[in-house]
Protein backbone atom coordinates (compact mmCIF):
# COMPACT_ATOMS: atom_id res chain seq x y z
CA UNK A 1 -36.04 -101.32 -106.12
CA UNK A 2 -34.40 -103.27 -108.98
CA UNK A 3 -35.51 -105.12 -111.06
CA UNK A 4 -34.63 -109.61 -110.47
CA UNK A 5 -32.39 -110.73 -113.07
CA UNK A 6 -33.83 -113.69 -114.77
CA UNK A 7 -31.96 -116.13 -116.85
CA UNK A 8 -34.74 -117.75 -118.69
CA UNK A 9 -37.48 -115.38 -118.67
CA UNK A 10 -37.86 -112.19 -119.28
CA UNK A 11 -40.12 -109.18 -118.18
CA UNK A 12 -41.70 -106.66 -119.45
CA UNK A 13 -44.03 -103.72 -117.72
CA UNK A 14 -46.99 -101.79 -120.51
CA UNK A 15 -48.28 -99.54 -117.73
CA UNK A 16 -50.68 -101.65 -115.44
CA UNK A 17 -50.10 -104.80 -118.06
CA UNK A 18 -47.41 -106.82 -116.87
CA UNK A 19 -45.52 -109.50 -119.74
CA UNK A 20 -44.10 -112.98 -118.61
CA UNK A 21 -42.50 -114.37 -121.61
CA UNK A 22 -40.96 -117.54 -121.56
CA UNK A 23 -37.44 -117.27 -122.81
CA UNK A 24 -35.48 -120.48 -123.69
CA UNK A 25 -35.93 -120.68 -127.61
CA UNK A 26 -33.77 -123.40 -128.62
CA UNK A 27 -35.72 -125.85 -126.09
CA UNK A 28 -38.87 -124.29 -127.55
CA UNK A 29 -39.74 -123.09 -124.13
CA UNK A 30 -39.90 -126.50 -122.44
CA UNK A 31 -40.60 -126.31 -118.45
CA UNK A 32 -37.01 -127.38 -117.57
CA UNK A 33 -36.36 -127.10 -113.56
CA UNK A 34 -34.78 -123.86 -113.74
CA UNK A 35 -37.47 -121.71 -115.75
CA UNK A 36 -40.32 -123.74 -113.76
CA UNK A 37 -38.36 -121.80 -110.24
CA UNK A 38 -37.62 -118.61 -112.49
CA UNK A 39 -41.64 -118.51 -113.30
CA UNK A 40 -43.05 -118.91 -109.84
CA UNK A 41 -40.75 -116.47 -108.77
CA UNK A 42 -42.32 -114.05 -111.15
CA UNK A 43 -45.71 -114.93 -110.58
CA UNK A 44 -45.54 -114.49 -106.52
CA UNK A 45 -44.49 -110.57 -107.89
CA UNK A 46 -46.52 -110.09 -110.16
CA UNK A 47 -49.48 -111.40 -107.76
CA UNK A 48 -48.14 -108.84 -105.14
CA UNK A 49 -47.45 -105.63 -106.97
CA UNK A 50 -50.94 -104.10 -106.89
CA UNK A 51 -49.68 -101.45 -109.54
CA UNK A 52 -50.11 -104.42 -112.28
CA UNK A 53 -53.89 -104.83 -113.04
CA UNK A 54 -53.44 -107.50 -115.65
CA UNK A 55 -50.74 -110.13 -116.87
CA UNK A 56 -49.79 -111.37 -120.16
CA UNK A 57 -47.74 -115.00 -120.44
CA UNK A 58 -46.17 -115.72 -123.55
CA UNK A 59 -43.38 -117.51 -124.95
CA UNK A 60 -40.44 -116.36 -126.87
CA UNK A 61 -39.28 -117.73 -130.15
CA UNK A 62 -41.79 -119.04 -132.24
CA UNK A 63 -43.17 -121.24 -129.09
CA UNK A 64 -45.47 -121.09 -126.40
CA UNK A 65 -44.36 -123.96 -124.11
CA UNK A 66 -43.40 -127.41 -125.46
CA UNK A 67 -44.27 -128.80 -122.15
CA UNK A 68 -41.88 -130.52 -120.03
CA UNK A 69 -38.10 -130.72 -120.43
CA UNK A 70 -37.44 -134.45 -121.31
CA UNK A 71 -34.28 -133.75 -122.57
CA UNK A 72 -33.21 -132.66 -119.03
CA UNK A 73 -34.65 -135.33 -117.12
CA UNK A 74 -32.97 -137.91 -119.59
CA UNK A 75 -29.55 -135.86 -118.37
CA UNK A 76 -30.68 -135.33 -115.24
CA UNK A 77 -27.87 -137.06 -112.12
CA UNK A 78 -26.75 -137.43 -108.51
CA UNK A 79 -23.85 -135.37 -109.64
CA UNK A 80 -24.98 -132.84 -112.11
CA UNK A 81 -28.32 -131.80 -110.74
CA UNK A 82 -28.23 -127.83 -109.25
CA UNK A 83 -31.36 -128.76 -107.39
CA UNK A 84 -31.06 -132.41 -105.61
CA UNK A 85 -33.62 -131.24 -102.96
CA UNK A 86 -36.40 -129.94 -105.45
CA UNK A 87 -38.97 -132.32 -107.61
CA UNK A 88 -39.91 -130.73 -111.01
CA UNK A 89 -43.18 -132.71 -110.70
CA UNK A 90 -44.16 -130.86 -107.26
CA UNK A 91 -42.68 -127.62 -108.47
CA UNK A 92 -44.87 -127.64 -112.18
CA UNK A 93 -48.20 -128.54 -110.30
CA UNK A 94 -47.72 -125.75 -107.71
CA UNK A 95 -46.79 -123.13 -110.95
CA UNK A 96 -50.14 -124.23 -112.77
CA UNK A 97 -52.21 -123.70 -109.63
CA UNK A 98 -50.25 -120.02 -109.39
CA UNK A 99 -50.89 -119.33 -112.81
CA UNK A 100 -54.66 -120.28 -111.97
CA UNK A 101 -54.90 -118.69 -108.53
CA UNK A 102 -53.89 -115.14 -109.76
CA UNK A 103 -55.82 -112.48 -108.53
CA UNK A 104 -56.23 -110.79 -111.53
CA UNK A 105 -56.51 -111.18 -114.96
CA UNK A 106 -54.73 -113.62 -117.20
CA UNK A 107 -53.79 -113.64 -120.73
CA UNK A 108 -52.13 -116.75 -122.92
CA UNK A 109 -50.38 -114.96 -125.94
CA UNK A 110 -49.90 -118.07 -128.07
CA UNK A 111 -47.68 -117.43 -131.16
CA UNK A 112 -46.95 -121.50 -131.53
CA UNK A 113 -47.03 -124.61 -130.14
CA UNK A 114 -48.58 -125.11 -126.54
CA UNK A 115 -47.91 -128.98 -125.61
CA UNK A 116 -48.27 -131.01 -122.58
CA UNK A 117 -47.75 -129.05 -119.71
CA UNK A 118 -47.55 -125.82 -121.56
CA UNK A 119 -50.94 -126.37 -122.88
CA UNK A 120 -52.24 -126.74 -119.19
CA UNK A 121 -50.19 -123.53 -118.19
CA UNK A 122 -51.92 -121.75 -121.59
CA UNK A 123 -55.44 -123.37 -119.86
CA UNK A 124 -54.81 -122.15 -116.44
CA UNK A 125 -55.11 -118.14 -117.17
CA UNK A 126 -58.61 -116.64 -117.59
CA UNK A 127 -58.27 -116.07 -121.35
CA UNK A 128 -56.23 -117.96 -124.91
CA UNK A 129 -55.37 -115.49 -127.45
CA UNK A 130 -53.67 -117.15 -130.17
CA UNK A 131 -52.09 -116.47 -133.64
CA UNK A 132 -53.24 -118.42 -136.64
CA UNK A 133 -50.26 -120.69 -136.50
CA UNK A 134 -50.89 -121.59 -133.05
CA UNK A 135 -51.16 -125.31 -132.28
CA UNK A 136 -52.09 -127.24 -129.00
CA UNK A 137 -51.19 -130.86 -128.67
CA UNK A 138 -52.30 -132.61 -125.12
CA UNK A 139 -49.48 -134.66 -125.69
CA UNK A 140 -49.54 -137.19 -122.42
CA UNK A 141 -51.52 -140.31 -124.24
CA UNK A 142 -48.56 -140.28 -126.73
CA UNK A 143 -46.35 -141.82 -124.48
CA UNK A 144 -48.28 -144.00 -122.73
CA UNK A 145 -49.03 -141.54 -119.76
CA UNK A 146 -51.87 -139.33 -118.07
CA UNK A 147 -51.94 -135.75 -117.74
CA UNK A 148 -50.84 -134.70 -114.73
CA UNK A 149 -50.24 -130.96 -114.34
CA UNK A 150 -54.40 -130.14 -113.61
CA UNK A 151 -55.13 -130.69 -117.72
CA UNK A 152 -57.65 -133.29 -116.78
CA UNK A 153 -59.55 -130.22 -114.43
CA UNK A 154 -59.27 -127.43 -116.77
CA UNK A 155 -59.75 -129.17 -120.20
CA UNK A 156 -63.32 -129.91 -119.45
CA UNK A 157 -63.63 -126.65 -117.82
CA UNK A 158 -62.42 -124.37 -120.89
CA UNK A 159 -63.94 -127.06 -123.66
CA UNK A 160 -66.13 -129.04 -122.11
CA UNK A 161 -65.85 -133.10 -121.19
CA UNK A 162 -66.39 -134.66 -124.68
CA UNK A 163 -63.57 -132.08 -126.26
CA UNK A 164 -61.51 -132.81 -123.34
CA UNK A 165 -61.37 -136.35 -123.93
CA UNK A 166 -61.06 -136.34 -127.45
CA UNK A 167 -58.43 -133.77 -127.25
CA UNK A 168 -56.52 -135.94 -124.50
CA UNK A 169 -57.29 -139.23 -125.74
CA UNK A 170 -56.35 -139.11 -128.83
CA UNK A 171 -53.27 -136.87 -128.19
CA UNK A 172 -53.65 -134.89 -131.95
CA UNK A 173 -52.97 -131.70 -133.05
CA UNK A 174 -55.26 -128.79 -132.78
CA UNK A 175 -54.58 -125.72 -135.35
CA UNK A 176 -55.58 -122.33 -134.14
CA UNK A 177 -58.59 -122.53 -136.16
CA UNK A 178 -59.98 -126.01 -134.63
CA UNK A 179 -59.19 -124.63 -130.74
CA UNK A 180 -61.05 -121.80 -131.59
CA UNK A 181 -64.40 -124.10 -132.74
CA UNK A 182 -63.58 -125.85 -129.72
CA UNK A 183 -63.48 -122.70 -127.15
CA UNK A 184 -59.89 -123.61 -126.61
CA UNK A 185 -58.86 -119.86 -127.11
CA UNK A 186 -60.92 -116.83 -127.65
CA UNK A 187 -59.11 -114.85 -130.42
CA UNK A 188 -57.28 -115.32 -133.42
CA UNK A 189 -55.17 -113.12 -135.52
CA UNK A 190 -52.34 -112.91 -137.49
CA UNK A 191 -48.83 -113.13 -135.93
CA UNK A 192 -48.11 -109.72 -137.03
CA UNK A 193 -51.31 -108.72 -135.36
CA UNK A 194 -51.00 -111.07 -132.31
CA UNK A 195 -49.51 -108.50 -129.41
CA UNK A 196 -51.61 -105.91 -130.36
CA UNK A 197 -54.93 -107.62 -129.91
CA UNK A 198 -53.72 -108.96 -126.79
CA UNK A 199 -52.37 -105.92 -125.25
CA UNK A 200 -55.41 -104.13 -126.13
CA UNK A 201 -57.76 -106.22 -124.66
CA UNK A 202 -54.96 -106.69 -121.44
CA UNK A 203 -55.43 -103.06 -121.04
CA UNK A 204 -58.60 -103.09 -121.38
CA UNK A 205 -59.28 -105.55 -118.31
CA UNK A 206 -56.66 -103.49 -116.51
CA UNK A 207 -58.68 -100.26 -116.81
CA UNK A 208 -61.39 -102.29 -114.64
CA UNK A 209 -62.03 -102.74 -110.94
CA UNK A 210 -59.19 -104.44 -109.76
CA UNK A 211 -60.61 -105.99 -106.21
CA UNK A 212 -64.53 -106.44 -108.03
CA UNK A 213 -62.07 -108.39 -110.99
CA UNK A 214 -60.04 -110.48 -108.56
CA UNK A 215 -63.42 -111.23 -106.36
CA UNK A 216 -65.01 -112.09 -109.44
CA UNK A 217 -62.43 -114.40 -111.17
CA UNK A 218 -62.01 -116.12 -107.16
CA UNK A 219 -65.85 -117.03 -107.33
CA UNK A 220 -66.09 -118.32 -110.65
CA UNK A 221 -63.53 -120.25 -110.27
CA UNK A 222 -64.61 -121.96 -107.37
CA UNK A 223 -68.26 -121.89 -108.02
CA UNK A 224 -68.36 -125.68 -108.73
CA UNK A 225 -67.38 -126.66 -105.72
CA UNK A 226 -70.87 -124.93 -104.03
CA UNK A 227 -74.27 -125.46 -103.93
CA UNK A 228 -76.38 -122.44 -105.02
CA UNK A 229 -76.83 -121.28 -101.53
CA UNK A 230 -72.63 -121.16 -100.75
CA UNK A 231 -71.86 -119.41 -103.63
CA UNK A 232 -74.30 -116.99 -102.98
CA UNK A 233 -73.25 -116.37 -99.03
CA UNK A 234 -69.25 -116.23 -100.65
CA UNK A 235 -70.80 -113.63 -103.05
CA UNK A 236 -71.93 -111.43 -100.15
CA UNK A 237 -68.65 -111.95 -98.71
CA UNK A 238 -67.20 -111.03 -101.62
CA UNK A 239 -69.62 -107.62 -101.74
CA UNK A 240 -68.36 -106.51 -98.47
CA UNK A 241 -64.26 -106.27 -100.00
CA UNK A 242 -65.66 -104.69 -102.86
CA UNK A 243 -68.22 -101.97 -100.89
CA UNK A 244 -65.30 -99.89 -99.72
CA UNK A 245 -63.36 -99.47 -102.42
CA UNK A 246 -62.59 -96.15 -104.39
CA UNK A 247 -63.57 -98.24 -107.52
CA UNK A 248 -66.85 -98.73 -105.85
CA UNK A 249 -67.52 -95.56 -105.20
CA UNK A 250 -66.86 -94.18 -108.71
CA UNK A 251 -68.34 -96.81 -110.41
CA UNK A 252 -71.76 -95.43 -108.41
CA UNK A 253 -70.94 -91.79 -109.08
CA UNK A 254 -70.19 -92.49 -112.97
CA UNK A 255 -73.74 -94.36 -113.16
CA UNK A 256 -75.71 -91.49 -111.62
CA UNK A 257 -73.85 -89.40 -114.12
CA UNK A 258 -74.29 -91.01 -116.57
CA UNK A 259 -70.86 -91.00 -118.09
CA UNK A 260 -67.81 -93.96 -117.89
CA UNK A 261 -65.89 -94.59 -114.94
CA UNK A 262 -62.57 -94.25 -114.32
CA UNK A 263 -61.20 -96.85 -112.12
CA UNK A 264 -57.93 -96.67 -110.56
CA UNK A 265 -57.66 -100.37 -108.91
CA UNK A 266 -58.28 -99.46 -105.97
């Protein structure tokens, strides 16, 4: 089957590591209607094509995501708009909860700035790795608004609540250095350095157990909504998806061997 053809992102495939990468440069990546559709598009595939055990999201040309396209909704009328019967509001709060919702793991490669609803995109995959010129601006209290694509559940999540509200009340800049002291992202390197790291450590998660992995990352997430007792029956439920697997099963034989498993996602 081919592959889509994407206008303004592209895709790349490092065995079971699958690359989204943001692809609109000159508008710094901004969520503009038409790479907001392009990226949900991507993400239902990349969510059903059990051959890819782990995703990377990134952005292209020096940027992560500057958040939402202003310019285009400045622009945006009755005449000129390709998509009269689609809201970009609806349409970014649906991608953030895909980005979060993905059954396995996620990556941020941040190589620039993450603002607005970029940053929430960057906060909505399982892990933030970042190059040292990296920067992360919750940009909604500078002008006079509330953030509204889920930043206000994940900040506190990722940071906790008194870095959340500092970081969205006061709107400032983070550097790479001060969202790492603030368990914004995880790793830091140098630019030249930056896809490496990641894709090693993508790789690495993608070597797992995919359906233990996705089970996992579906119960952690949710946890908070539980009492003790819920999360533990969902954990049993959980246990009975994971039982039959082949990943299962090896992961039992390699301990009684007493050498590493080799999972196959399955």
């Amino acid at each position: 089957m081919e592959e889509p053809m994407y206008e303004f992102i592209e895709i790349e495939r490092h065995d079971a590591v699958g690359v989204i990468a943001l692809n609109r440069p000159k508008s710094r990546n901004a969520l503009a209607m038409g790479i907001t559709i392009e990226l949900r598009r991507a993400l239902r595939e990349a969510a059903e094509d059990r051959t890819m055990r782990a995703l990377i999201l990134t952005g292209r040309g020096g940027a992560f995501s500057a958040g939402a396209d202003v310019k285009e909704w400045a622009s945006k009328s009755e005449g000129d708009n390709p998509w009269p019967d689609m809201n970009w509001v609806e349409e970014s709060l649906k991608l953030i909860q895909q980005v979060h919702d993905m059954p396995k793991p996620t990556i941020a490669m941040i190589d620039g700035a993450a603002v607005g609803a970029g940053l929430d995109m960057a906060l909505a995959c399982d892990f933030r790795y970042a190059s040292d010129r990296a920067k992360f601006i919750c940009s909604y209290t500078n002008v006079g608004y509330n953030p509204d694509c889920g930043g206000t559940w994940l900040m506190p999540r990722v940071i906790g609540l008194e870095a959340a509200k500092r970081l969205a009340f006061t709107g400032e800049l983070w550097t790479a250095d001060v969202a790492l002291e603030n368990r914004l992202v995880s790793h830091v390197s140098d630019p030249d350095r930056l896809w490496d790291n990641t894709l090693e450590f993508a790789q690495r998660l993608a070597s797992g157990p995919t359906v233990a992995i996705a089970q996992t990352k579906r119960l952690l997430n949710s946890a908070f909504s539980r009492s003790l007792s819920d999360q533990q029956l969902e954990e049993v439920a959980a246990g009975k998806l994971c039982a039959p697997t082949q990943d299962h099963a090896e992961g039992l034989a390699a301990a009684n061997e007493r050498r590493a498993p080799r999972f196959v996602g399955a």
